[in-house]
C-alpha atoms as a PDB file:
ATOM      1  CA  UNK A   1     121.797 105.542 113.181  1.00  0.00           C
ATOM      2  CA  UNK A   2     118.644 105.917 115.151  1.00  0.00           C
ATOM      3  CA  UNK A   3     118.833 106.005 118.823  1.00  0.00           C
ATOM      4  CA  UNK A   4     115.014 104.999 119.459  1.00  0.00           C
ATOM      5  CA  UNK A   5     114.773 102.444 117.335  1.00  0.00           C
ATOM      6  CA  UNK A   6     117.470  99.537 118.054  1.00  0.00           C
ATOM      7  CA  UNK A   7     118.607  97.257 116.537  1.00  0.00           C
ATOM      8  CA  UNK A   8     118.095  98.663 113.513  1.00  0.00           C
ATOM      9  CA  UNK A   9     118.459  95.885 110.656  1.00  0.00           C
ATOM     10  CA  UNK A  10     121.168  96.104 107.976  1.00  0.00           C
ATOM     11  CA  UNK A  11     119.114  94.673 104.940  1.00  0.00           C
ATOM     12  CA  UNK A  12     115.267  95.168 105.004  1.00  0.00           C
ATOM     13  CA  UNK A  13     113.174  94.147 102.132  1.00  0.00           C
ATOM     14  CA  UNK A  14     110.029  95.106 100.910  1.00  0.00           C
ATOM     15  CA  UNK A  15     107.453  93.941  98.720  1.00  0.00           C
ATOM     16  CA  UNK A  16     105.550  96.906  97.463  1.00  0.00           C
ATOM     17  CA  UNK A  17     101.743  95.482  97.182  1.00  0.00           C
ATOM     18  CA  UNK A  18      98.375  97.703  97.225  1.00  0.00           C
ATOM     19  CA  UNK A  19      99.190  99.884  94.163  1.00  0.00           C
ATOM     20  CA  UNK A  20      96.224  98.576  92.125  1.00  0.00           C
ATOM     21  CA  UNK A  21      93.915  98.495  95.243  1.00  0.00           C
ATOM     22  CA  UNK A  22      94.676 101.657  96.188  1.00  0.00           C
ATOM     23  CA  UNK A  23      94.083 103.367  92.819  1.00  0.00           C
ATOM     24  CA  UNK A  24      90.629 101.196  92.059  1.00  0.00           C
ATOM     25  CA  UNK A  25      89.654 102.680  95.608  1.00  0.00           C
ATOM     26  CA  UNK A  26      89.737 106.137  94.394  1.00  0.00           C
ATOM     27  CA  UNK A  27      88.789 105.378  91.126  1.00  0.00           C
ATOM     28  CA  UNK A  28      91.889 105.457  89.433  1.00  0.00           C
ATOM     29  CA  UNK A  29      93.296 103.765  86.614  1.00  0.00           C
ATOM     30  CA  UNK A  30      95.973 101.467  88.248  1.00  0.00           C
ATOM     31  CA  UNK A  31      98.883 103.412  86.520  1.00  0.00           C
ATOM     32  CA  UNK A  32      97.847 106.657  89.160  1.00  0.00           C
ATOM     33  CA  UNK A  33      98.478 104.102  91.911  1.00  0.00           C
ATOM     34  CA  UNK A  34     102.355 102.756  90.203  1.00  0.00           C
ATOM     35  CA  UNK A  35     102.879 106.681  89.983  1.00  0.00           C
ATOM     36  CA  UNK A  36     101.947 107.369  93.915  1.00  0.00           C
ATOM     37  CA  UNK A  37     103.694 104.189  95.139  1.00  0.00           C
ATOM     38  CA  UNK A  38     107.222 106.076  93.331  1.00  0.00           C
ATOM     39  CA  UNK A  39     106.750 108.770  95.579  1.00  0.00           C
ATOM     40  CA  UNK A  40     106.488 105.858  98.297  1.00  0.00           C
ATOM     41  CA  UNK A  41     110.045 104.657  96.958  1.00  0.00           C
ATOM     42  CA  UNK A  42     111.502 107.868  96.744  1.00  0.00           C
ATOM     43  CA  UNK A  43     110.320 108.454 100.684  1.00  0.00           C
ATOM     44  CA  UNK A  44     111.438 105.081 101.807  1.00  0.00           C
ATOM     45  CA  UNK A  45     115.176 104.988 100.341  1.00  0.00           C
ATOM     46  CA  UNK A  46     115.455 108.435 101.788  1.00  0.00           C
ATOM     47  CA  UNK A  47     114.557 106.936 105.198  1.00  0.00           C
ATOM     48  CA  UNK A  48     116.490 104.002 105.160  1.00  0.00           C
ATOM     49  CA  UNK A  49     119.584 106.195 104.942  1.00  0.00           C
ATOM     50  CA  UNK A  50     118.985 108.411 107.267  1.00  0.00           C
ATOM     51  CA  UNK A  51     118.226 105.767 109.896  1.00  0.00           C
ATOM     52  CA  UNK A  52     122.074 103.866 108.764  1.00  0.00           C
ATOM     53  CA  UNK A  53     120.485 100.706 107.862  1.00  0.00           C
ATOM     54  CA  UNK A  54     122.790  99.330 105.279  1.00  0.00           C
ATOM     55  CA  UNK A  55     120.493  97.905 102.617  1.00  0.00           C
ATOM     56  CA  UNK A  56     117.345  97.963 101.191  1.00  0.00           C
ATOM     57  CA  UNK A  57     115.930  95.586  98.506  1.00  0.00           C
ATOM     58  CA  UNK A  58     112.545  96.660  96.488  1.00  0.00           C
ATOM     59  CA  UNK A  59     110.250  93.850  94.474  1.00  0.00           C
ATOM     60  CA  UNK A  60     109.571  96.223  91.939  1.00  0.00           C
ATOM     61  CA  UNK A  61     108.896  93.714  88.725  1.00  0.00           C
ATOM     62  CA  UNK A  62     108.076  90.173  89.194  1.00  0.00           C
ATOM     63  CA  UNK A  63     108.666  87.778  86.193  1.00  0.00           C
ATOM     64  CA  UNK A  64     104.878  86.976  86.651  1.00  0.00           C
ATOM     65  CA  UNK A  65     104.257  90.838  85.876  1.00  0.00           C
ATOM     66  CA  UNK A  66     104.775  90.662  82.615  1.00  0.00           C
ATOM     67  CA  UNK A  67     101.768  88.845  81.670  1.00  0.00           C
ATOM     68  CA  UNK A  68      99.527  92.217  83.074  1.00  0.00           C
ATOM     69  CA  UNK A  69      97.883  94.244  80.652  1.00  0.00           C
ATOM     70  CA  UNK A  70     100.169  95.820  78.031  1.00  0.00           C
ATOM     71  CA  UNK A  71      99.196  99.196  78.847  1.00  0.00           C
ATOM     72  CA  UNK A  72     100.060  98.700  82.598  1.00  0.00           C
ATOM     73  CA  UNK A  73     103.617  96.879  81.999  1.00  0.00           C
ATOM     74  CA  UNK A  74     104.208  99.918  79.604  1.00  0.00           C
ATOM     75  CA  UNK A  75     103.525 102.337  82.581  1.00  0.00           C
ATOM     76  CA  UNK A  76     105.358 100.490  84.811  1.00  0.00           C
ATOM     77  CA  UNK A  77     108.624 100.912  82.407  1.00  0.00           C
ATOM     78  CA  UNK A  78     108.026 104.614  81.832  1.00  0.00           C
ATOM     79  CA  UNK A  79     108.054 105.159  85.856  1.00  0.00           C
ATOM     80  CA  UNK A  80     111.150 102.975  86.088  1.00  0.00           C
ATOM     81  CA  UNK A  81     112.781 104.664  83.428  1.00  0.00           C
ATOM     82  CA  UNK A  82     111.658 108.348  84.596  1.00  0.00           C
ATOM     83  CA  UNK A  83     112.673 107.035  88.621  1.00  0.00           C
ATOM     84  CA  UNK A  84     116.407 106.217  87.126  1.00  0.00           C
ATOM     85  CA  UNK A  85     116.575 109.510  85.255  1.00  0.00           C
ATOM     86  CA  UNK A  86     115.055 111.935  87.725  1.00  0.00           C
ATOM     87  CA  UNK A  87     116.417 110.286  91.287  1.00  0.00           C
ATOM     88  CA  UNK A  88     120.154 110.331  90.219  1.00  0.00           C
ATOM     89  CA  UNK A  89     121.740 113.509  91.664  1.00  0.00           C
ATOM     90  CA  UNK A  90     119.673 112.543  94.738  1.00  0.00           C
ATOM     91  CA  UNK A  91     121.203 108.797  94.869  1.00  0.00           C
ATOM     92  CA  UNK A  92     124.819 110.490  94.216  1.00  0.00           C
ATOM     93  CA  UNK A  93     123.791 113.097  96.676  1.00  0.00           C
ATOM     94  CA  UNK A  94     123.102 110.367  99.097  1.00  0.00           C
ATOM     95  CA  UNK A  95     125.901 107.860  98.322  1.00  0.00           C
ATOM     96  CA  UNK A  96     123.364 105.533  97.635  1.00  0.00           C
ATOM     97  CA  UNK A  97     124.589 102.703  95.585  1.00  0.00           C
ATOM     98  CA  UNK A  98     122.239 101.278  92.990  1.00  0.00           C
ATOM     99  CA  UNK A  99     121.804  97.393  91.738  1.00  0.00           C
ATOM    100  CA  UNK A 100     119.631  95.793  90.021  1.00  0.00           C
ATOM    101  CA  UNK A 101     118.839  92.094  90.070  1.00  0.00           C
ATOM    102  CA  UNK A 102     116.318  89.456  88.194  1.00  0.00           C
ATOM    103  CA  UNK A 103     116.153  88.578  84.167  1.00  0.00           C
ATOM    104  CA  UNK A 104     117.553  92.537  83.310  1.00  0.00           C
ATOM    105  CA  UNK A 105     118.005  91.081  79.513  1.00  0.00           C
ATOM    106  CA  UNK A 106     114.042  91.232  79.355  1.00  0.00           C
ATOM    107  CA  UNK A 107     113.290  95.151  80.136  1.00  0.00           C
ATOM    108  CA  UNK A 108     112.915  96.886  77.148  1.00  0.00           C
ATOM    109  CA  UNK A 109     116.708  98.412  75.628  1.00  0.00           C
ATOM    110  CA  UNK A 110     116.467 102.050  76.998  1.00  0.00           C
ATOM    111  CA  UNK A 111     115.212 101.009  80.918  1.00  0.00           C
ATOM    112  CA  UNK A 112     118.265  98.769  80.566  1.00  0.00           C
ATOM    113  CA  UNK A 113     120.804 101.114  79.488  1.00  0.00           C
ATOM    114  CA  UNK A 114     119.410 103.446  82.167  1.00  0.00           C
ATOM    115  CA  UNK A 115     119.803 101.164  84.774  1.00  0.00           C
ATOM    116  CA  UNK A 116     123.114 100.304  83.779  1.00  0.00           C
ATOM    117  CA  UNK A 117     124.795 103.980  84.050  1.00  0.00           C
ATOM    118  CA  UNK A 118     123.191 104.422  86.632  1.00  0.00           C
ATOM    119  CA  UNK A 119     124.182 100.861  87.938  1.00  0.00           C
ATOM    120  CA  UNK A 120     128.006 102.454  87.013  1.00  0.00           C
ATOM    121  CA  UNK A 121     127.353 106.149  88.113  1.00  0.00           C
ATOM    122  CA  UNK A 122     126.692 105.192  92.044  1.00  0.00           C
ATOM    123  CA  UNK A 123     129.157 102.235  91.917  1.00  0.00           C
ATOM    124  CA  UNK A 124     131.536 103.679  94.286  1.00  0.00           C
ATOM    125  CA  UNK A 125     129.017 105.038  96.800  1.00  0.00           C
ATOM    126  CA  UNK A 126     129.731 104.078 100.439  1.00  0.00           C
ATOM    127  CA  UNK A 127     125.941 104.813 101.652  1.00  0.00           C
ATOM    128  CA  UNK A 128     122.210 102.426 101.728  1.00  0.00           C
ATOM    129  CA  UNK A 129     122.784  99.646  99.325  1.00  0.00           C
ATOM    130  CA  UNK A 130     119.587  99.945  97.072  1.00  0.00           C
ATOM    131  CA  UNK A 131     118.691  97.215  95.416  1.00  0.00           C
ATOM    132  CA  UNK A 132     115.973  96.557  92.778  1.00  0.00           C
ATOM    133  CA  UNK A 133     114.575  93.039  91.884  1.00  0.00           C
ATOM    134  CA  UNK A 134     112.682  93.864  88.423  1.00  0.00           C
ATOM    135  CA  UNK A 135     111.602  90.771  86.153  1.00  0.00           C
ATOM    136  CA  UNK A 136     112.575  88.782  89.483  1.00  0.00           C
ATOM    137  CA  UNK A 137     111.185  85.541  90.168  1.00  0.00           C
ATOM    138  CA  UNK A 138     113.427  83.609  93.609  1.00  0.00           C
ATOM    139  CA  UNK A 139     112.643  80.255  91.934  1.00  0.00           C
ATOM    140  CA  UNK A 140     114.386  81.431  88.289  1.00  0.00           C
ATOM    141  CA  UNK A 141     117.244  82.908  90.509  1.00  0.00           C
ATOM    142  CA  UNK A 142     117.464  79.649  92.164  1.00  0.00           C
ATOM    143  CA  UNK A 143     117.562  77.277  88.932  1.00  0.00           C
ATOM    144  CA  UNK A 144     119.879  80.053  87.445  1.00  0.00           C
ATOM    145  CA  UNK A 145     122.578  79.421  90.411  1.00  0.00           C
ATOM    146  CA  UNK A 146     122.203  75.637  90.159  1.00  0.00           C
ATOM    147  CA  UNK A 147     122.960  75.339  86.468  1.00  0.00           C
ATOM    148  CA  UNK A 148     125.917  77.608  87.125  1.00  0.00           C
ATOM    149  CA  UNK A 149     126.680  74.882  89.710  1.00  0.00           C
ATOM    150  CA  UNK A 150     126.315  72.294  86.959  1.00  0.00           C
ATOM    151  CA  UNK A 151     127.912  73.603  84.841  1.00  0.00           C
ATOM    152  CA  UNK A 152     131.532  74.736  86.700  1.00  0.00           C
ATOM    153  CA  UNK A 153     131.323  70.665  88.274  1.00  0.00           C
ATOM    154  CA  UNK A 154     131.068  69.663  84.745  1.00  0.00           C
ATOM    155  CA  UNK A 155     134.391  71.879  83.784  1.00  0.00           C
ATOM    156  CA  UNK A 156     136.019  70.225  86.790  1.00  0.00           C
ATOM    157  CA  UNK A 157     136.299  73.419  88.758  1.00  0.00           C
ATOM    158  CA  UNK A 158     134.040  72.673  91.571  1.00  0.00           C
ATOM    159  CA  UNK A 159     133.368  69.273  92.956  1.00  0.00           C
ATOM    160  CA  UNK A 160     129.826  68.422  94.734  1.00  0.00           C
ATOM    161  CA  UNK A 161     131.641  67.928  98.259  1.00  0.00           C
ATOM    162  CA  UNK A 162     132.599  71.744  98.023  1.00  0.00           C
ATOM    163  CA  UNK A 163     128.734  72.217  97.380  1.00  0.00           C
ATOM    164  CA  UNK A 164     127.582  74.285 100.783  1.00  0.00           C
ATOM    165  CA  UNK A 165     125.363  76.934 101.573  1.00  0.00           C
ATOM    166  CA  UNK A 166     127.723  79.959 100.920  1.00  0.00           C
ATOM    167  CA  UNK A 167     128.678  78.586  97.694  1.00  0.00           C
ATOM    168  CA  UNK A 168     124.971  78.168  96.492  1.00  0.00           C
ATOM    169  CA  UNK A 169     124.461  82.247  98.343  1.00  0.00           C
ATOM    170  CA  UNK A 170     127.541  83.637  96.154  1.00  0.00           C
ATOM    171  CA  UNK A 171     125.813  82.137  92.595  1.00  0.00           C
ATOM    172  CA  UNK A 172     122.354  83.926  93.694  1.00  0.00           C
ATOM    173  CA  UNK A 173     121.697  87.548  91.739  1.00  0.00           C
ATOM    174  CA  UNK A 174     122.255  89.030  95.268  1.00  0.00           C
ATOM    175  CA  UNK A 175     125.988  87.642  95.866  1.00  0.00           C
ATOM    176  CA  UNK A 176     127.809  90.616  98.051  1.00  0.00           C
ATOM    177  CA  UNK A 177     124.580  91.396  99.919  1.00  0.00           C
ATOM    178  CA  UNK A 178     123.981  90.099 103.612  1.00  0.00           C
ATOM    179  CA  UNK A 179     120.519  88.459 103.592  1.00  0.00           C
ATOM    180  CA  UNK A 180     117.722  90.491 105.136  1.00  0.00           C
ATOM    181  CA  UNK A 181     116.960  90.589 108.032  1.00  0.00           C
ATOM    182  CA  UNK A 182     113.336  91.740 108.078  1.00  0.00           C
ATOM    183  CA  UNK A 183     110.899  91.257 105.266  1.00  0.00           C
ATOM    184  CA  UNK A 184     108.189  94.235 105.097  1.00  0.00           C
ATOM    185  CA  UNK A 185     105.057  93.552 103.038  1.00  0.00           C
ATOM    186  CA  UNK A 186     102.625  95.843 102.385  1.00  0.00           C
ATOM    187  CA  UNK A 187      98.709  95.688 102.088  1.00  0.00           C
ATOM    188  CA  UNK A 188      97.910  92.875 104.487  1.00  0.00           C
ATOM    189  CA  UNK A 189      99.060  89.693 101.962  1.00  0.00           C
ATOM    190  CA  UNK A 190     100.230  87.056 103.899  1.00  0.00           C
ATOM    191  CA  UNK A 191     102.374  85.628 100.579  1.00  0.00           C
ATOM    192  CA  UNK A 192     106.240  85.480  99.725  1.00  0.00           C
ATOM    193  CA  UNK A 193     105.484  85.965  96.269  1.00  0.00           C
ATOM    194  CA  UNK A 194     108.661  84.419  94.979  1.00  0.00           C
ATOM    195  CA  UNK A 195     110.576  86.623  96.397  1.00  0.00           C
ATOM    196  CA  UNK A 196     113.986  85.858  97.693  1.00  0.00           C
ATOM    197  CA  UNK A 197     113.162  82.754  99.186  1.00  0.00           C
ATOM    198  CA  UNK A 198     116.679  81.131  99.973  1.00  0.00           C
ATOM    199  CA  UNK A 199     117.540  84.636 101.441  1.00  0.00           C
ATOM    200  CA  UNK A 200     114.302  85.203 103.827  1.00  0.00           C
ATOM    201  CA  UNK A 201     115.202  82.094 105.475  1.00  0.00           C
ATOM    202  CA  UNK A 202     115.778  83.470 108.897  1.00  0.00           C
ATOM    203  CA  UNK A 203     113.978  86.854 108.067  1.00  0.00           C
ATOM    204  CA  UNK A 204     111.533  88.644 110.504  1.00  0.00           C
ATOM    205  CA  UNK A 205     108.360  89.506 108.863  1.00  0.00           C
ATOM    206  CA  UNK A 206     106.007  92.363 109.008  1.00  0.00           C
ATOM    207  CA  UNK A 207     102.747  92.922 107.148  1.00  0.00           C
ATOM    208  CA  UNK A 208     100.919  95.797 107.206  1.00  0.00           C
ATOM    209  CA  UNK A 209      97.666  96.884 106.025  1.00  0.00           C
ATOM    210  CA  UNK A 210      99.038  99.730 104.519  1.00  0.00           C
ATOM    211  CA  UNK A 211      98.959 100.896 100.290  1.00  0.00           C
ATOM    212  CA  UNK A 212     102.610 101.090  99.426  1.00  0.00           C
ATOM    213  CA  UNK A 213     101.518 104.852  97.863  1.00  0.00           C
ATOM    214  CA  UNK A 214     100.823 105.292 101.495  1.00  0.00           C
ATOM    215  CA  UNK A 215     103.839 104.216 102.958  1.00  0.00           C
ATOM    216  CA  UNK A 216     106.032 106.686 104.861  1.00  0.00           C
ATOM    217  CA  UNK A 217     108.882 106.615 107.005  1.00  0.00           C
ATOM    218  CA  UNK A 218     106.235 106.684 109.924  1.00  0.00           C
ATOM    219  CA  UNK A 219     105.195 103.423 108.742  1.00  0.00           C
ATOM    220  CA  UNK A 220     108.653 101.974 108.707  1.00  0.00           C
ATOM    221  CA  UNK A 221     109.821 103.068 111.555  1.00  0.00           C
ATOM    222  CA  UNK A 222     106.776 101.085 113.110  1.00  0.00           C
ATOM    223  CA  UNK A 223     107.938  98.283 111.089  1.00  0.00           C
ATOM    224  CA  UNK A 224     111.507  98.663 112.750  1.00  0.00           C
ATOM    225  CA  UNK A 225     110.176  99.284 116.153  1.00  0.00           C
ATOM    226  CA  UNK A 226     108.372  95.667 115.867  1.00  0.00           C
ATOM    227  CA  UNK A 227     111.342  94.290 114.646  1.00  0.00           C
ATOM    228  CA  UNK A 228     113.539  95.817 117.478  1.00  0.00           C
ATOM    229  CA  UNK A 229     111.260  93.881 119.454  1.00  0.00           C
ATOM    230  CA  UNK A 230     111.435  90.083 118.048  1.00  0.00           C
ATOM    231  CA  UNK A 231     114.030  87.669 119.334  1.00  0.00           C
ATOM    232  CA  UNK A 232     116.324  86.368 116.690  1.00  0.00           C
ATOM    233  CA  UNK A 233     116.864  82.621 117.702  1.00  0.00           C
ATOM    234  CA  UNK A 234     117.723  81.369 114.287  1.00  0.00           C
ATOM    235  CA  UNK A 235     117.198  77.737 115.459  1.00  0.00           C
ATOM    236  CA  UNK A 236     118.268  78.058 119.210  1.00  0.00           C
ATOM    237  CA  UNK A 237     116.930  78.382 122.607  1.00  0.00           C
ATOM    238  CA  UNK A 238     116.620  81.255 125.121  1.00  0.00           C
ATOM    239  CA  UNK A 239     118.955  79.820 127.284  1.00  0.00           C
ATOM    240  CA  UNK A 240     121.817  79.162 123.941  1.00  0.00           C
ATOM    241  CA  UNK A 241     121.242  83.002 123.390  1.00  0.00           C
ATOM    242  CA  UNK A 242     121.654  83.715 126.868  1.00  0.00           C
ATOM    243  CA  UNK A 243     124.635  82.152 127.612  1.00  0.00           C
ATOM    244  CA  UNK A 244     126.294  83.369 124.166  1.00  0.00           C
ATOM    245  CA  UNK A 245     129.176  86.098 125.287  1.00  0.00           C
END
C-alpha cells in the first residue's frame, strides 16, 4: 500500500465521462475517444493494485446507453469484447478478480460468454476486486432487489420486520462488495448518473476536469490525496469522532 497517500480507500468508483468530448475536440469520431479511454482502464486497474486498494468499480455501460447511435453501441461492444480477450493474462497476472454487474442478459451472446469465463477464470484471485457495471442503471438494480424482497415475503421466507438495510445491500448486484468509499467522476459533471445510488450514500466525491482517455495514475493519486484529506463523519460530530477509541 502507498505510504504517501493515506488512507487509501478500499472501494473507489469511477464514472468514466469525457470520451465523446474528448474525441469531437480532436476531431474524432467518438469511437477514437471509447478506444483511448480503454487504455485509461487498462492504466487505472493497474494502479489501483499497486497502491492495495481493494476494489474498484467502472460505469462502463449505462442502461440509458443503449439508445446511442447503433454504430457507437456496436463499438462500444467490440472494445469490451477485445478488453476481456486481450487483458486476461494481465488480470491473472495480477490476481485481479473480475465481476460484472447490471442487466448482463442484454449484451449481445459473445460479450456475454466472454465476460463469463473470464468472470470464472479470475474467480479465485486474492488481488483488486474489479468490477464492471455494463447495461447498469442504480434505479433497475434497486426495483430488481425489492421484487426479490417481494417475492421471498410472499413465499414466507422473509417477513417485513427482518426488512433492514443489510438485507436490502445483500439483494443489490454488488452483494459481497463493501460500498465505496470515494466516488471519482471525470470531465467536470456534477451528476450521479444512476449510478450506485444506495451504495454512494456516505461516499466522498471527486470531480475532475479531466477526459477519462486522459486519466492516469497521476490523476488518481490526486484524487486519493484529496480524499486522504476529507473527514469521514458519516452523520457525527468532531467531537463523536474524537472521542471514538
Amino acid at each position: 500500500m502507498s505510504s504517501d497517500l493515506p488512507p487509501v480507500p478500499r472501494h473507489v468508483a469511477v464514472i468514466m465521462d469525457g470520451n465523446g468530448r474528448w474525441a469531437n475536440e480532436r476531431g474524432l469520431p467518438r469511437a477514437a475517444g471509447h478506444e483511448a479511454g480503454a487504455e485509461s482502464v487498462r492504466a487505472i486497474v493497474r494502479a489501483c493494485g499497486h497502491i492495495g486498494i481493494e476494489a474498484l468499480t467502472l460505469f462502463s455501460f449505462s442502461t440509458e446507453n443503449w439508445g446511442r447511435p447503433d454504430d457507437e453501441v456496436d463499438a462500444l461492444m467490440t472494445l469490451l469484447a477485445t478488453y476481456l480477450v486481450e487483458q486476461r493474462e494481465e488480470l491473472m497476472e495480477n490476481r485481479v478478480r473480475l465481476l460484472g454487474i447490471g442487466e448482463l442478459d442484454r449484451l449481445p451472446t459473445d460479450v456475454r460468454d466472454l465476460l463469463t469465463e473470464a468472470t470464472r477464470v479470475t474467480a479465485d484471485n486474492d488481488g483488486l476486486r474489479l468490477t464492471l457495471a455494463l447495461s447498469y442503471g442504480s434505479r433497475a438494480e434497486i426495483v430488481d432487489a425489492v421484487r426479490t424482497l417481494a417475492t421471498e415475503v410472499s413465499s414466507g421466507t422473509l417477513r417485513p420486520e427482518e426488512i433492514e438495510e443489510q438485507v436490502i445491500t445483500d439483494r443489490l448486484y454488488t452483494a459481497g462488495l463493501p460500498d465505496p468509499d470515494l466516488l471519482i467522476r471525470t470531465s467536470g459533471e456534477m451528476r450521479l448518473s444512476n449510478f450506485l445510488l444506495w451504495q454512494l450514500a456516505y461516499a466522498e466525491l471527486y470531480v475532475t476536469e479531466v477526459y477519462w482517455p486522459d486519466f492516469r495514475r497521476p490523476h488518481l493519486e490526486v484524487a486519493l490525496a484529496a480524499y486522504a484529506q476529507r473527514r469521514r463523519r458519516f452523520g457525527r460530530t468532531d467531537e463523536q469522532l474524537e472521542a471514538e477509541p
